[in-house]
Protein backbone atom coordinates (compact mmCIF):
# COMPACT_ATOMS: atom_id res chain seq x y z
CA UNK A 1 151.80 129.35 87.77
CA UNK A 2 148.06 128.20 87.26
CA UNK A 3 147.29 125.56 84.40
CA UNK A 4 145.25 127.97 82.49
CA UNK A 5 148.74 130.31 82.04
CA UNK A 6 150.26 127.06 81.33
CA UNK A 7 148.22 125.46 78.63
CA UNK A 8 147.84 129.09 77.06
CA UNK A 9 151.57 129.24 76.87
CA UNK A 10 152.03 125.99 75.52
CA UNK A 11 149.20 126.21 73.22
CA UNK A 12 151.43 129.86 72.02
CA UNK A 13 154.54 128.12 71.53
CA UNK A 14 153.03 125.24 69.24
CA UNK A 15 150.95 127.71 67.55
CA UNK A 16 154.59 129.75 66.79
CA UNK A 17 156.52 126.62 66.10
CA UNK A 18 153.50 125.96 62.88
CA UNK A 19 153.95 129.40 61.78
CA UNK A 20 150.68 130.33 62.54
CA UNK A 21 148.70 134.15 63.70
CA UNK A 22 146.39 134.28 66.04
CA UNK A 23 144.25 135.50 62.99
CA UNK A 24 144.92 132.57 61.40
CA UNK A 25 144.26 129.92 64.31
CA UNK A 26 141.18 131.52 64.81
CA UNK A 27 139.96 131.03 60.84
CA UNK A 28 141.26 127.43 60.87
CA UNK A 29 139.18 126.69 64.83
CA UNK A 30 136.01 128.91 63.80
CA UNK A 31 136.52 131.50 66.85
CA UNK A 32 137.34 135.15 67.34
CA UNK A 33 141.27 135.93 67.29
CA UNK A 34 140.15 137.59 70.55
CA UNK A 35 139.72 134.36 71.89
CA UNK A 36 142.59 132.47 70.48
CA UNK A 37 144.40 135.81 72.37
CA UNK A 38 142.78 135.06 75.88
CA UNK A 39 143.39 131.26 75.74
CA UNK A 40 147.27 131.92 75.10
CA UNK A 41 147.42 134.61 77.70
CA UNK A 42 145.53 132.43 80.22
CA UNK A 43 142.23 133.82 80.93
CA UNK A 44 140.04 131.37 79.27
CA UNK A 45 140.68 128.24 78.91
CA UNK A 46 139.39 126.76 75.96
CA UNK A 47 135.92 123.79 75.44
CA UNK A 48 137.28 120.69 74.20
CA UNK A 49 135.67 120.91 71.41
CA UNK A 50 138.08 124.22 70.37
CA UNK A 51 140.90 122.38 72.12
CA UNK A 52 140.33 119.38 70.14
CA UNK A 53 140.52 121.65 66.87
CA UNK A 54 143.55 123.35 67.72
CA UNK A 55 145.22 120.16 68.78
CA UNK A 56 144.51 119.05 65.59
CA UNK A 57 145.34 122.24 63.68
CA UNK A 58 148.86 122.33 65.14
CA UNK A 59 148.97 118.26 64.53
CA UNK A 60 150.55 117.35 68.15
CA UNK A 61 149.41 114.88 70.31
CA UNK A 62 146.52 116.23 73.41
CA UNK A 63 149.35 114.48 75.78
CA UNK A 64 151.73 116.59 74.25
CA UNK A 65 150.24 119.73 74.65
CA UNK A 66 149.98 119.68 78.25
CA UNK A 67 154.14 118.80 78.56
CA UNK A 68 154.54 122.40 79.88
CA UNK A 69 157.21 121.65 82.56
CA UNK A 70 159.51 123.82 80.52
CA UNK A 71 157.52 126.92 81.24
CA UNK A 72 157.63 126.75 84.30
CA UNK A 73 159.70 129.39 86.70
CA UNK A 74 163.33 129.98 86.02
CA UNK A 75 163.69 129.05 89.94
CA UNK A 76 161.97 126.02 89.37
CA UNK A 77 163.22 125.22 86.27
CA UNK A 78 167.11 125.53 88.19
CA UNK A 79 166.05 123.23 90.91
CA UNK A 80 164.28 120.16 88.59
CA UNK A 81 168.00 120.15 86.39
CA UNK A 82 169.69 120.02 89.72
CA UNK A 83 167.66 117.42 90.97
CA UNK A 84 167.85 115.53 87.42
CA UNK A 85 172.03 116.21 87.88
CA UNK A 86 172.06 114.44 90.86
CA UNK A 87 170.01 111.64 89.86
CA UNK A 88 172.60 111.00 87.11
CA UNK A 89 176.25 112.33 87.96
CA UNK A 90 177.88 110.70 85.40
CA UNK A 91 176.38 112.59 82.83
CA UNK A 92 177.05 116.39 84.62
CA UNK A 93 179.90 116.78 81.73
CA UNK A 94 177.05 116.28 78.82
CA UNK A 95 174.96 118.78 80.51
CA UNK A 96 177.80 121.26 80.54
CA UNK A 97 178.58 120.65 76.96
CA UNK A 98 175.16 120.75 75.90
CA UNK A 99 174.18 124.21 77.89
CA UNK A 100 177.06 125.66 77.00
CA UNK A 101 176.76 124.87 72.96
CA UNK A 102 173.18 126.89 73.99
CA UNK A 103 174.82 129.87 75.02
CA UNK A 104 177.49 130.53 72.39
């Protein structure tokens, strides 16, 4: 997946996790809700002037909005846990206990 996908989906999820519209980003950053809608669905990416206001908006860190790992591909996704697994047997019971609390 390309980094502009990436940082749109991010920038989605923290805009969701505040409770915010697009409408409403877009008031608080000064731009179109059109444009709020093609940086989160990764065709523009956005000036760092915009990015600095949104970063600021949704109060996170800029380091944190580009932790986006966790978007990546379900495939992908499956082989970094089984890479972190075997890193770190000991701790394949937690990992089961903790996945499965997920699920049910």
């Amino acid at each position: 997946m390309d980094y502009k996908k990436l940082l749109g989906k991010r920038i989605k999820e923290l805009r969701k996790r505040k409770g915010l519209t697009q409408e409403k980003l877009a008031e608080l950053v000064n731009l179109e809700p059109a444009s709020i809608c093609n940086i989160e669905n990764g065709y523009n990416y956005p000036s760092f002037q915009n990015l600095e206001k949104i970063i600021s908006i949704l109060n996170v860190s800029f380091i944190n909005v580009f932790k986006f790992t966790h978007l990546n591909e379900k495939k992908e996704l499956l082989t970094e846990i089984n890479s972190m697994l075997n890193l770190s047997p000991e701790k394949i019971q937690d990992a089961y206990k903790v996945v499965k609390a997920l699920i049910e």
